[in-house]
Protein backbone atom coordinates (compact mmCIF):
# COMPACT_ATOMS: atom_id res chain seq x y z
CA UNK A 1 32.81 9.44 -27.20
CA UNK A 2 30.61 6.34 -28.18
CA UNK A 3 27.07 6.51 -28.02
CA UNK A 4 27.01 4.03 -25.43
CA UNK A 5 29.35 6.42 -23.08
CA UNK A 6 27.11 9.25 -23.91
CA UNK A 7 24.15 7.52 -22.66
CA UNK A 8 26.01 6.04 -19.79
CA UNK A 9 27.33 9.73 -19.16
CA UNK A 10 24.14 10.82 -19.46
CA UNK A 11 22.01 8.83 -17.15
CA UNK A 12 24.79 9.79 -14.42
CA UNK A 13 24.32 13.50 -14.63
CA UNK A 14 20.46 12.73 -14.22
CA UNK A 15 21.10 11.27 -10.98
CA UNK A 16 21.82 14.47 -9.69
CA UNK A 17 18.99 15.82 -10.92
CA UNK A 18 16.98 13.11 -9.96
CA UNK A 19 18.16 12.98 -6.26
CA UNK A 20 17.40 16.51 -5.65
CA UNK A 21 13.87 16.04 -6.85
CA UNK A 22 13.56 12.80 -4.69
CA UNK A 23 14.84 14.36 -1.64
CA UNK A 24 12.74 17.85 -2.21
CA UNK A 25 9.81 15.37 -2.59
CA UNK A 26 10.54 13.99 1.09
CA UNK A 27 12.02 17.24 2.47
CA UNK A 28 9.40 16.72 5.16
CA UNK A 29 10.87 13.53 6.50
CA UNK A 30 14.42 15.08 7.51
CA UNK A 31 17.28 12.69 7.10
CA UNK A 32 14.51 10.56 5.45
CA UNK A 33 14.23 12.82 2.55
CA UNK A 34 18.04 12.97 2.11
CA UNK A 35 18.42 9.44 2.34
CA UNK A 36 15.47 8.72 -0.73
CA UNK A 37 18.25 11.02 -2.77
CA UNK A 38 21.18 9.15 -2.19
CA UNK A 39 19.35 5.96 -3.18
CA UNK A 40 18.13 7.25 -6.37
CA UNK A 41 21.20 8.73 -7.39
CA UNK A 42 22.70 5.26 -6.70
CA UNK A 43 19.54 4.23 -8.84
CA UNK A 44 20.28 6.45 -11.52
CA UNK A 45 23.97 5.58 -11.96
CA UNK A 46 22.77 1.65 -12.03
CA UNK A 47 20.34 2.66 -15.25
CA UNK A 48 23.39 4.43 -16.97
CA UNK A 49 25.03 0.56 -16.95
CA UNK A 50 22.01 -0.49 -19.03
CA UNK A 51 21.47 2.36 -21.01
CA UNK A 52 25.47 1.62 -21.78
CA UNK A 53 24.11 -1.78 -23.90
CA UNK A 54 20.58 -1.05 -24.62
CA UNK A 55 19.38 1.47 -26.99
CA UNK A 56 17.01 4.54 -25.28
CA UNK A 57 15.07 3.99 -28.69
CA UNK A 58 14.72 -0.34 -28.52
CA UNK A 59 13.75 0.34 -24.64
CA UNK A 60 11.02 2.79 -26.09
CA UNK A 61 9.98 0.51 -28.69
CA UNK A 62 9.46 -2.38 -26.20
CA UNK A 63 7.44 -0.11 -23.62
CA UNK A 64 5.12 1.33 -26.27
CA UNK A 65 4.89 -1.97 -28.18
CA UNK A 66 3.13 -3.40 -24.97
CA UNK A 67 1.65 -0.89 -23.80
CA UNK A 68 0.14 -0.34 -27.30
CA UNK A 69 -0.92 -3.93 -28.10
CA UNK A 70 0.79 -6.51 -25.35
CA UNK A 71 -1.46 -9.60 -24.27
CA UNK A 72 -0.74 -9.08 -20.86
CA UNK A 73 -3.74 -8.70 -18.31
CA UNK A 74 -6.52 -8.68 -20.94
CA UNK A 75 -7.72 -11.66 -19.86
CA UNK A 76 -11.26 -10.64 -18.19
CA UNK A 77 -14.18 -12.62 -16.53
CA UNK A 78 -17.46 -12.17 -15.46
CA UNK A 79 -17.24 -8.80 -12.99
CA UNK A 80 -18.68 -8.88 -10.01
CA UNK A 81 -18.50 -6.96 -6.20
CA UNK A 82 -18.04 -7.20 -2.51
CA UNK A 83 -18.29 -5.00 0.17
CA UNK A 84 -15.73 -4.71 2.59
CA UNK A 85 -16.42 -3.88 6.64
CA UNK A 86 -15.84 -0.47 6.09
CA UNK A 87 -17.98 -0.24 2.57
CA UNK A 88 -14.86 -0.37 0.50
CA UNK A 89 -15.72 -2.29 -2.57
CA UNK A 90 -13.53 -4.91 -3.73
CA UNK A 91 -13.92 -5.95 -7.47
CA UNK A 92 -13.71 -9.57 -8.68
CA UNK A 93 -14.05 -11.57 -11.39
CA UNK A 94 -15.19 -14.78 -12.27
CA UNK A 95 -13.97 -17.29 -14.86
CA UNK A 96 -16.21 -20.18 -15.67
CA UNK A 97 -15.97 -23.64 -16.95
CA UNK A 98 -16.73 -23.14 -20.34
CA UNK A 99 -16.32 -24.53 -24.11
CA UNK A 100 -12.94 -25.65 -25.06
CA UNK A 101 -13.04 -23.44 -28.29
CA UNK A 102 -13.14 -20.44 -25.72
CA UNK A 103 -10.55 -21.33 -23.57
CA UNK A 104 -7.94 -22.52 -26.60
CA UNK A 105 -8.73 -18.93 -28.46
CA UNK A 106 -7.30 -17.61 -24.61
CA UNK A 107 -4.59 -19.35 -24.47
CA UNK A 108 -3.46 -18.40 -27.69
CA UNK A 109 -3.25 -14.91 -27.06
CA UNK A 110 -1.23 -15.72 -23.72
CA UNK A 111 1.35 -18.41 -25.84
CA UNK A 112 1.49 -15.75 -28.53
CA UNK A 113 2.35 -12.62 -26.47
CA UNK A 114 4.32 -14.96 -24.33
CA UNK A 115 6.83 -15.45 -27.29
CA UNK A 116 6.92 -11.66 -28.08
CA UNK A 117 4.03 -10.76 -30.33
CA UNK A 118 3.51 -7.32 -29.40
CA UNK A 119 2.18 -6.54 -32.74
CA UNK A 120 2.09 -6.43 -36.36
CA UNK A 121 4.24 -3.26 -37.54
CA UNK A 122 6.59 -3.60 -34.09
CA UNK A 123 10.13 -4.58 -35.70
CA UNK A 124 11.87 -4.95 -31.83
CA UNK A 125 8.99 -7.91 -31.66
CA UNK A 126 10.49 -11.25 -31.55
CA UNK A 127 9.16 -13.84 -34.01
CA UNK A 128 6.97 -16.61 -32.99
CA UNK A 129 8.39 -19.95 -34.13
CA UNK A 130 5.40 -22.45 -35.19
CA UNK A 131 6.91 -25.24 -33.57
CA UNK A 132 7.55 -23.22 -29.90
CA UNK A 133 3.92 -22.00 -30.61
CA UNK A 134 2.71 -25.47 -30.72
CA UNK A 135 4.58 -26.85 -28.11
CA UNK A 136 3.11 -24.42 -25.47
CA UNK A 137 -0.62 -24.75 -26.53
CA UNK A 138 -0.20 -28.52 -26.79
CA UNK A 139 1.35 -28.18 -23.01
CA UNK A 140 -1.54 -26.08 -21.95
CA UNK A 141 -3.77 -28.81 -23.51
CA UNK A 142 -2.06 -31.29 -21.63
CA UNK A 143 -2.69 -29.33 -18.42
CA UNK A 144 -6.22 -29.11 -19.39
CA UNK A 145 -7.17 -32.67 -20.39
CA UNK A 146 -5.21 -34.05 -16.85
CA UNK A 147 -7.71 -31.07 -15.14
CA UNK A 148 -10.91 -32.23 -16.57
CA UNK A 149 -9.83 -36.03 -15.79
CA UNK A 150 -9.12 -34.93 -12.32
CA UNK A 151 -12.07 -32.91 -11.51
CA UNK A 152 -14.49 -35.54 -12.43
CA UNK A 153 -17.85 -34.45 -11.77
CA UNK A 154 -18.56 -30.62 -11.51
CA UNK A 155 -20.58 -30.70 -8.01
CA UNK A 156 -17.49 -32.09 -6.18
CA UNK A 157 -14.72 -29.52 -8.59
CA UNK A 158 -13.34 -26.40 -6.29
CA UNK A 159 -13.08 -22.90 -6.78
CA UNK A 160 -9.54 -21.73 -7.44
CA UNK A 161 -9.51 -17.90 -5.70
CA UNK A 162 -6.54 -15.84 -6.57
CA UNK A 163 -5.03 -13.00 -4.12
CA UNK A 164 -2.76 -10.93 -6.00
CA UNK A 165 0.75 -8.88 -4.06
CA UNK A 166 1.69 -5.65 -2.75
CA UNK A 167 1.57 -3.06 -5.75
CA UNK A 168 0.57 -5.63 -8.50
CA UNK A 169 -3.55 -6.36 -9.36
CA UNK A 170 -5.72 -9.51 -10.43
CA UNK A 171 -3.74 -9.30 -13.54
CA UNK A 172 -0.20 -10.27 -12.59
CA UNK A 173 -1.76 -13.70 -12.57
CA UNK A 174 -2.19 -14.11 -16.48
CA UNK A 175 -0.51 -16.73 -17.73
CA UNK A 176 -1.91 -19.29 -14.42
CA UNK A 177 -5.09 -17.71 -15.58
CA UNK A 178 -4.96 -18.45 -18.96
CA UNK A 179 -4.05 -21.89 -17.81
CA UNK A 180 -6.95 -22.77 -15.86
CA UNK A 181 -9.18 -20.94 -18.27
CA UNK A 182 -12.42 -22.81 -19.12
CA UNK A 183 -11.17 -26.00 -17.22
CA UNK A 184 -12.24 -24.88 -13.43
CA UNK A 185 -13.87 -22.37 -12.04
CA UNK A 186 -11.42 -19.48 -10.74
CA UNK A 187 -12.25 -15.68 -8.58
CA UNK A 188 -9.63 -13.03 -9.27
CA UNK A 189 -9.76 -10.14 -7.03
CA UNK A 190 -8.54 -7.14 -6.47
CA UNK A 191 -6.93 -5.82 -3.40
CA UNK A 192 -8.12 -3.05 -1.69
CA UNK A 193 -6.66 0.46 -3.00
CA UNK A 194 -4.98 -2.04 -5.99
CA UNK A 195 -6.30 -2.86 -9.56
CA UNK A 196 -9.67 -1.95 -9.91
CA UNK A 197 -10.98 -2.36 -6.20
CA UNK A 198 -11.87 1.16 -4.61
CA UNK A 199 -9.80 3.40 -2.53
CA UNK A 200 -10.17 1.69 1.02
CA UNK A 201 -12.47 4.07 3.18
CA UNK A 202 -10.77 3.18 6.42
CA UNK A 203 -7.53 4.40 4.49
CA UNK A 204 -9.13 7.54 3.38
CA UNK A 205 -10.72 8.63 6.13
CA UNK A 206 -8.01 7.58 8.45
CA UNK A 207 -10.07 5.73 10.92
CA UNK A 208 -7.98 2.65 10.13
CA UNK A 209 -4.68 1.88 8.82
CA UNK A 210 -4.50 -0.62 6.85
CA UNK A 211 -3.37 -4.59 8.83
CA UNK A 212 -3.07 -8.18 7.42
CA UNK A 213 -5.78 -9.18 9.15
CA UNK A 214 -8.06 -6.30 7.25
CA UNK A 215 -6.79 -7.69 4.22
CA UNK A 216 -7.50 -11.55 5.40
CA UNK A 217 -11.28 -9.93 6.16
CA UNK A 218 -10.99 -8.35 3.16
CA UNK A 219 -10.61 -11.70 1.50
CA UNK A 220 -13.57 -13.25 3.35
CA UNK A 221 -15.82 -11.07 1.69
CA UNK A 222 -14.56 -11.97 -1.42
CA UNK A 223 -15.57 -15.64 -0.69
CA UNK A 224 -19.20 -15.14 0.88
CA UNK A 225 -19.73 -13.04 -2.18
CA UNK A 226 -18.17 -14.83 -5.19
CA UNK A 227 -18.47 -18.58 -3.69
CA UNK A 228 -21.05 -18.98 -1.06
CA UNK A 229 -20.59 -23.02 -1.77
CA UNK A 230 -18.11 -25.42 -2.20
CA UNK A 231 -14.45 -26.68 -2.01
CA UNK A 232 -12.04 -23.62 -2.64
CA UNK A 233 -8.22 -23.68 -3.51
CA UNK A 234 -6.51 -20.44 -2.05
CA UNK A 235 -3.66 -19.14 -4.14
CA UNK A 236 -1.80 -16.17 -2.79
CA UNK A 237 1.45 -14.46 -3.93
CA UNK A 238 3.50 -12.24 -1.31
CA UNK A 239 0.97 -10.36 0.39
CA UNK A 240 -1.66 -12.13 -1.18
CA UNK A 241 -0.26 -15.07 0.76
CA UNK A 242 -0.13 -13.58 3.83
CA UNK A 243 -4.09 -12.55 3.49
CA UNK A 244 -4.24 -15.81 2.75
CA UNK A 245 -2.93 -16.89 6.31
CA UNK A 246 -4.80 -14.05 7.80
CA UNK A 247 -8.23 -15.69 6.54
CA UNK A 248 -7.13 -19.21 8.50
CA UNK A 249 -6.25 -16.92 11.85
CA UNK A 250 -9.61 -15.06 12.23
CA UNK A 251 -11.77 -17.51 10.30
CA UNK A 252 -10.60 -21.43 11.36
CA UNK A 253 -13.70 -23.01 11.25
CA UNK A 254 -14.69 -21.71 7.56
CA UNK A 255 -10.99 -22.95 6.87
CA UNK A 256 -11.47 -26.69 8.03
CA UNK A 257 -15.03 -26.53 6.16
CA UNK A 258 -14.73 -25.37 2.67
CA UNK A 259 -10.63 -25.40 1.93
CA UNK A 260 -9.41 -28.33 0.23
CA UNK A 261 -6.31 -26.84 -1.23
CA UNK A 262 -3.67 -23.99 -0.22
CA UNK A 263 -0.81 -22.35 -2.99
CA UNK A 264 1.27 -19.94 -0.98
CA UNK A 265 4.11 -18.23 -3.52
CA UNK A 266 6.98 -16.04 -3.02
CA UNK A 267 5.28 -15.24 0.59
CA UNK A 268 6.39 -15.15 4.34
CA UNK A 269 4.83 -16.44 7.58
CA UNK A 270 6.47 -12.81 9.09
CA UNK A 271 10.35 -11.70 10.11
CA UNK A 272 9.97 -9.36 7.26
CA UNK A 273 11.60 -6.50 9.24
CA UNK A 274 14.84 -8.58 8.94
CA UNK A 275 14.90 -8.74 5.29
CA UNK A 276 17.69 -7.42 3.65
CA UNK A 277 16.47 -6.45 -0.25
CA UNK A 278 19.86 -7.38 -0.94
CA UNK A 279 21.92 -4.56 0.84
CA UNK A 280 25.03 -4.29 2.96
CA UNK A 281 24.04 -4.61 6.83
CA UNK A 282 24.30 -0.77 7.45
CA UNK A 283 22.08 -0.02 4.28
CA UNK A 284 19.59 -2.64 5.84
CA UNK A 285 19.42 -1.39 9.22
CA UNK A 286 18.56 2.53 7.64
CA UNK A 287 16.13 1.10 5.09
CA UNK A 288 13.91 -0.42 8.03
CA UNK A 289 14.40 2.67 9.88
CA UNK A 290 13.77 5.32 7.65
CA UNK A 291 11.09 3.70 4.79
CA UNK A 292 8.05 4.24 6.63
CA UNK A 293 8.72 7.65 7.44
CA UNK A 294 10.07 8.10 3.98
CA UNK A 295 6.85 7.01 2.18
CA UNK A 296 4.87 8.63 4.20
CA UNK A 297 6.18 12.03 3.81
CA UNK A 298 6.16 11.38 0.06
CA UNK A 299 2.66 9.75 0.06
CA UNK A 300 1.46 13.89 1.53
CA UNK A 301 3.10 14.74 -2.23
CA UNK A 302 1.45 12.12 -4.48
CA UNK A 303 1.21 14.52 -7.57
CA UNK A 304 5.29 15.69 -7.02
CA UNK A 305 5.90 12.38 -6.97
CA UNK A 306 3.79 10.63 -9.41
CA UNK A 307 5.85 13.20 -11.92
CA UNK A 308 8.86 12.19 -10.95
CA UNK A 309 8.14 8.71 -11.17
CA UNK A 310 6.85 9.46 -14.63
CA UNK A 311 9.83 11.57 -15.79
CA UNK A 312 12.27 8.53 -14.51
CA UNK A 313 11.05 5.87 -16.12
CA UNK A 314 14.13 4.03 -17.19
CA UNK A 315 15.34 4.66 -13.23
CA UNK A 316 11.98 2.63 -12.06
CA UNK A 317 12.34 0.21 -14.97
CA UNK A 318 15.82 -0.95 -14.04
CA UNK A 319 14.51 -1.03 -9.95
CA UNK A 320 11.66 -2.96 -10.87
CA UNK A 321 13.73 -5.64 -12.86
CA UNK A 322 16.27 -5.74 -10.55
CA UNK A 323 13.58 -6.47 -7.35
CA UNK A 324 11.35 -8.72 -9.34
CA UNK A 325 13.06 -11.17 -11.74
CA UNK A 326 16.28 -13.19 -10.57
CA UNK A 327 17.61 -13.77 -14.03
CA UNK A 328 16.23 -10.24 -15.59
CA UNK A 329 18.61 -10.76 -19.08
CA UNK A 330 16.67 -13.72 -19.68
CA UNK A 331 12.91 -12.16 -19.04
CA UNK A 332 11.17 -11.25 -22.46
CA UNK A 333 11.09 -7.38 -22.54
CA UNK A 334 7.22 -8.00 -23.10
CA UNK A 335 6.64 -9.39 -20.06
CA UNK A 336 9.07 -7.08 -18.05
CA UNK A 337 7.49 -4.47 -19.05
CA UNK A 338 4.26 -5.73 -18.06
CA UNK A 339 5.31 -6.03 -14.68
CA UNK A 340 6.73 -2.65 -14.82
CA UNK A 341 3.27 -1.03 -15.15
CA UNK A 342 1.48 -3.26 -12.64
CA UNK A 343 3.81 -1.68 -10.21
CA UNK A 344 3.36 1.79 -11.66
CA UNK A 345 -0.01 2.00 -11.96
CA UNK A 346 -0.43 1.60 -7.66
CA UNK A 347 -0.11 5.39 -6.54
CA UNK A 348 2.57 6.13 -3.66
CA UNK A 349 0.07 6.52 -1.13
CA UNK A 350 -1.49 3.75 -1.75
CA UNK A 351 2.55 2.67 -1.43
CA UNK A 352 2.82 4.19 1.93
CA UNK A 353 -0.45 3.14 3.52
CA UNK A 354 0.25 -0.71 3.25
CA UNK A 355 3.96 -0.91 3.65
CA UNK A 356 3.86 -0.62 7.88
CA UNK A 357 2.00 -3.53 7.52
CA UNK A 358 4.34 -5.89 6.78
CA UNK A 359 6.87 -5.05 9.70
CA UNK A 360 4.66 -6.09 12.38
CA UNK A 361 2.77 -9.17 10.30
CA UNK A 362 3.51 -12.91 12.08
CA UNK A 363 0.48 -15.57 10.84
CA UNK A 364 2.91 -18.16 11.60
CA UNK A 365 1.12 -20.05 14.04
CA UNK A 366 -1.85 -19.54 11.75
CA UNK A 367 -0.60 -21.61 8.92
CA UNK A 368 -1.30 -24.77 10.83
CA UNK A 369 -4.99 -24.31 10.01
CA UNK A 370 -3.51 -25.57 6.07
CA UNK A 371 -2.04 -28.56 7.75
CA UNK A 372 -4.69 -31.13 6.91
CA UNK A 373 -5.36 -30.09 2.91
CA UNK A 374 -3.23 -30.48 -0.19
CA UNK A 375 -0.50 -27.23 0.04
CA UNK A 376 2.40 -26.00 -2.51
CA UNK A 377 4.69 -23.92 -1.00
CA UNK A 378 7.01 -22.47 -4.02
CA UNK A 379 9.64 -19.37 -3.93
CA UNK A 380 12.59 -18.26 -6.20
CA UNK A 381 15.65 -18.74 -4.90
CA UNK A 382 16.57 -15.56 -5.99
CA UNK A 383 13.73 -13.52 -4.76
CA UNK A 384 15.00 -10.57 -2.53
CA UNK A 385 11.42 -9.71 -1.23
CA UNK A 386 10.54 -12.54 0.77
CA UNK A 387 13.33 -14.61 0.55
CA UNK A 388 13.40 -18.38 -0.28
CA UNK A 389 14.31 -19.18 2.92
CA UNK A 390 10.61 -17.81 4.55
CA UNK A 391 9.08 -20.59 2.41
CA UNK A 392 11.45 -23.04 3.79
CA UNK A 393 9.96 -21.88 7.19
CA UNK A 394 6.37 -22.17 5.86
CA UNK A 395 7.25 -25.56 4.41
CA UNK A 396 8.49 -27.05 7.92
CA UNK A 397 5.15 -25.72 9.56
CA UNK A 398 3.46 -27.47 6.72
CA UNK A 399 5.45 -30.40 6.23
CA UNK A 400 3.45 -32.33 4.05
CA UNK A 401 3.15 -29.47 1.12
CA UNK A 402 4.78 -29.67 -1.74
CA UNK A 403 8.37 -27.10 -1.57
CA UNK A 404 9.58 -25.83 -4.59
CA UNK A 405 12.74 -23.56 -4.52
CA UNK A 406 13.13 -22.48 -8.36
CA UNK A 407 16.91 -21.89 -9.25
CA UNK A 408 17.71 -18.13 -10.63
CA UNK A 409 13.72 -16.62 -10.49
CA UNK A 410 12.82 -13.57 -8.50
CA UNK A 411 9.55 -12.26 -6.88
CA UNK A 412 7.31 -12.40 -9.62
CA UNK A 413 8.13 -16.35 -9.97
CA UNK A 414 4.68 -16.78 -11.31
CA UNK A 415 5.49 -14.28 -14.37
CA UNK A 416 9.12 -15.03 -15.16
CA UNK A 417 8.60 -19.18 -15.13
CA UNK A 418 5.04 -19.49 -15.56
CA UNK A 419 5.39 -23.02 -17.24
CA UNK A 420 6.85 -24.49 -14.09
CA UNK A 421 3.80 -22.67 -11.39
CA UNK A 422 1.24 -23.81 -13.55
CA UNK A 423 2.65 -27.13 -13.71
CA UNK A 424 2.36 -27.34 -9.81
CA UNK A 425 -0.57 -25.43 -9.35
CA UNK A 426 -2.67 -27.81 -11.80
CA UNK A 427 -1.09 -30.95 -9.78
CA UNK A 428 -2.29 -28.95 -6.90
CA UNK A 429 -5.73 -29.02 -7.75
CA UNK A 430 -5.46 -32.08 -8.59
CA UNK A 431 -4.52 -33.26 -5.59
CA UNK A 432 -7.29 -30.62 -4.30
CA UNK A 433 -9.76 -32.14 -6.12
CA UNK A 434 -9.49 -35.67 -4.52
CA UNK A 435 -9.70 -34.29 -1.78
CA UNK A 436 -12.93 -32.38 -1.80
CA UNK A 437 -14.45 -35.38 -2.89
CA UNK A 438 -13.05 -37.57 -0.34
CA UNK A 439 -14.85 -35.29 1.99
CA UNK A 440 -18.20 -35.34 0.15
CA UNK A 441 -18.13 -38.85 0.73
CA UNK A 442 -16.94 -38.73 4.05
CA UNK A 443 -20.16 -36.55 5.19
CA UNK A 444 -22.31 -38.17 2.76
């Protein structure tokens, strides 16, 4: 037997093994439980394809070698804090205009680990070619220098607030960050119960579950805390989008008087409970039916689970790809794994508590409020979260925003083709930034 069929074999009599945890994990949810083992095992015998062609060790190598010394997510700001309704604080941070020098030493890091630099003495690192190096920093020059010619004066420049998705933080934004850095002035936050933001109290307590519309007050604070003046540019990803809309459908008049600018990726306006993730019809139909109840019962067991999670991690790793990248064989293993441990690092309760949300969510009428302002409406085509086709609907709400549909990416668009959202989301600000000062002369 080849090592490749022993692995393979392998990973297919964990499944077994790994079912029967999952489903004693959700034993409480009845058929629930039983149907959280049948997808692992399916899971499991998915991983033993990869494990078939990639080494346990080079998969071990690439997961320490970023965890150990990986770019990713290091990219940090001024900190800062606002209280939610219910006292939960949400963490921020703020990146100023600043020097050049600064910014260029930033983006370096991000071009460098972008090309697979994970570190000196790591041999499964893949060599950064000087030209390729220099090519991306003189791009994110390029970006820069149109930026500063575009915002013009500083008074009349906008804020560019971030709002991260379900299970990721402030982080998963790096490489726009590291685009923007030093150029205009940018808030990352962190959701509640995600990143570095505190457990939400209404969650905790139970005295509120948690909505879209929390998170779109949520988001509020953010603002009146971190930019009590001027134009702002709203970027949101998935459920960060969708907070996004949820600020415009409690809070229309702030909308029409400081938004110049709206960025809503790999999002929906709602019909979310029709999604398929990519399933057969039956599969679809008992995955809308039996998740909530599923993660709830396993969000009672956090510390059963959170082992198991840990003690699978090639069984996550291969779920994770699979649901966030369209074209995963062509992600660097650098920045795979970084998405990997944004996901793993939000705790299954934390899972459970938001994921009701989404069934009942509809801000459709809402998005109307982003009618007047400069918008940029991008998906991947192959994103099996919230499907292109939800940003087609948000585009014909919104006709006047930019669409962008991006052949063979997945969820994380933002992480897998980062060149192509930051070139959009600079011309967005752009466009953004004529606009705010079209209106300062229009009240002047």
């Amino acid at each position: 037997m080849t090592e490749g069929q022993e692995a393979a074999a392998q990973a297919v009599e964990t499944a077994a093994e790994v079912a029967g945890n999952w489903a004693r994990a959700g034993r409480h949810a009845g058929v629930a439980g039983a149907a959280i083992g049948v997808v692992a095992a399916g899971a499991a015998a998915g991983v033993a394809i990869e494990r078939m062609t990639v080494g346990r060790g080079m998969r071990r190598r690439a997961r320490l070698a970023l965890d150990a010394a990986g770019p990713y997510g290091t990219l940090r700001g001024t900190p800062g804090a606002a209280i939610a309704e219910d006292g939960t604080e949400l963490y921020y941070e703020v990146d100023e205009p600043g020097p050049p020098e600064k910014a260029d030493g930033a983006a370096k890091s991000a071009v460098n680990g972008k090309h697979g630099k994970h570190g000196k003495n790591d041999r499964s690192a893949k060599p950064v070619r000087g030209k390729e190096a220099r090519a991306a920093q003189e791009a994110q020059g390029g970006l820069r220098k149109r930026l500063t010619a575009a915002l013009g004066r500083r008074s009349a420049a906008p804020t560019v607030v971030f709002s991260h998705g379900y299970c990721l933080s402030q982080d998963s934004w790096h490489f726009q960050r590291s685009a923007l850095r030093g150029t205009v002035r940018t808030v990352h936050w962190d959701q509640r119960s995600h990143g570095r933001s505190s457990r939400g109290h209404g969650q905790i307590d139970g005295t509120e579950p948690v909505t879209i519309d929390l998170l779109g007050r949520d988001l509020k604070a953010v603002l009146d805390a971190a930019v009590p003046e001027g134009p702002i540019v709203l970027v949101g990803h998935s459920m960060g989008g969708m907070t996004v809309m949820a600020l415009a459908d409690q809070f229309p008049e702030y909308v029409a008087e400081r938004v110049v600018g709206v960025a809503l990726i790999g999002t929906s306006a709602g019909r979310l409970s029709e999604v398929g993730f990519g399933l057969p019809s039956m599969g679809v139909k008992a995955f809308h039916w039996l998740a909530p109840g599923v993660l709830k019962a396993l969000g009672w067991q956090r510390e059963i689970v959170e082992r198991g999670r840990r003690a699978t991690a090639d069984l996550f790793a291969g779920l994770i790809k699979r649901y966030s990248f369209g074209t995963p064989e062509n992600v660097d293993p650098g920045i795979a794994r970084f998405g990997e441990r944004l996901i793993e690092a939000t705790p299954i309760d934390v899972v459970a508590e938001f994921f009701p949300a989404f069934a009942v969510h509809d801000k459709t009428e809402a998005l109307v409020a982003y009618d007047a302002v400069p918008a940029l409406v991008l998906a991947g085509e192959s994103d099996l979260i919230t499907p292109a086709d939800h940003s087609r609907t948000i585009a014909e709400v919104l006709p006047h925003a930019d669409l962008v549909c991006v052949p063979g990416a997945g969820h994380l668009v933002m992480l897998e083709r980062p060149e192509l959202v930051n070139e959009h989301l600079v011309s967005l600000v752009e466009r953004a930034s004529v606009a705010a000062r079209s209106s300062r002369h229009a009240r002047a």
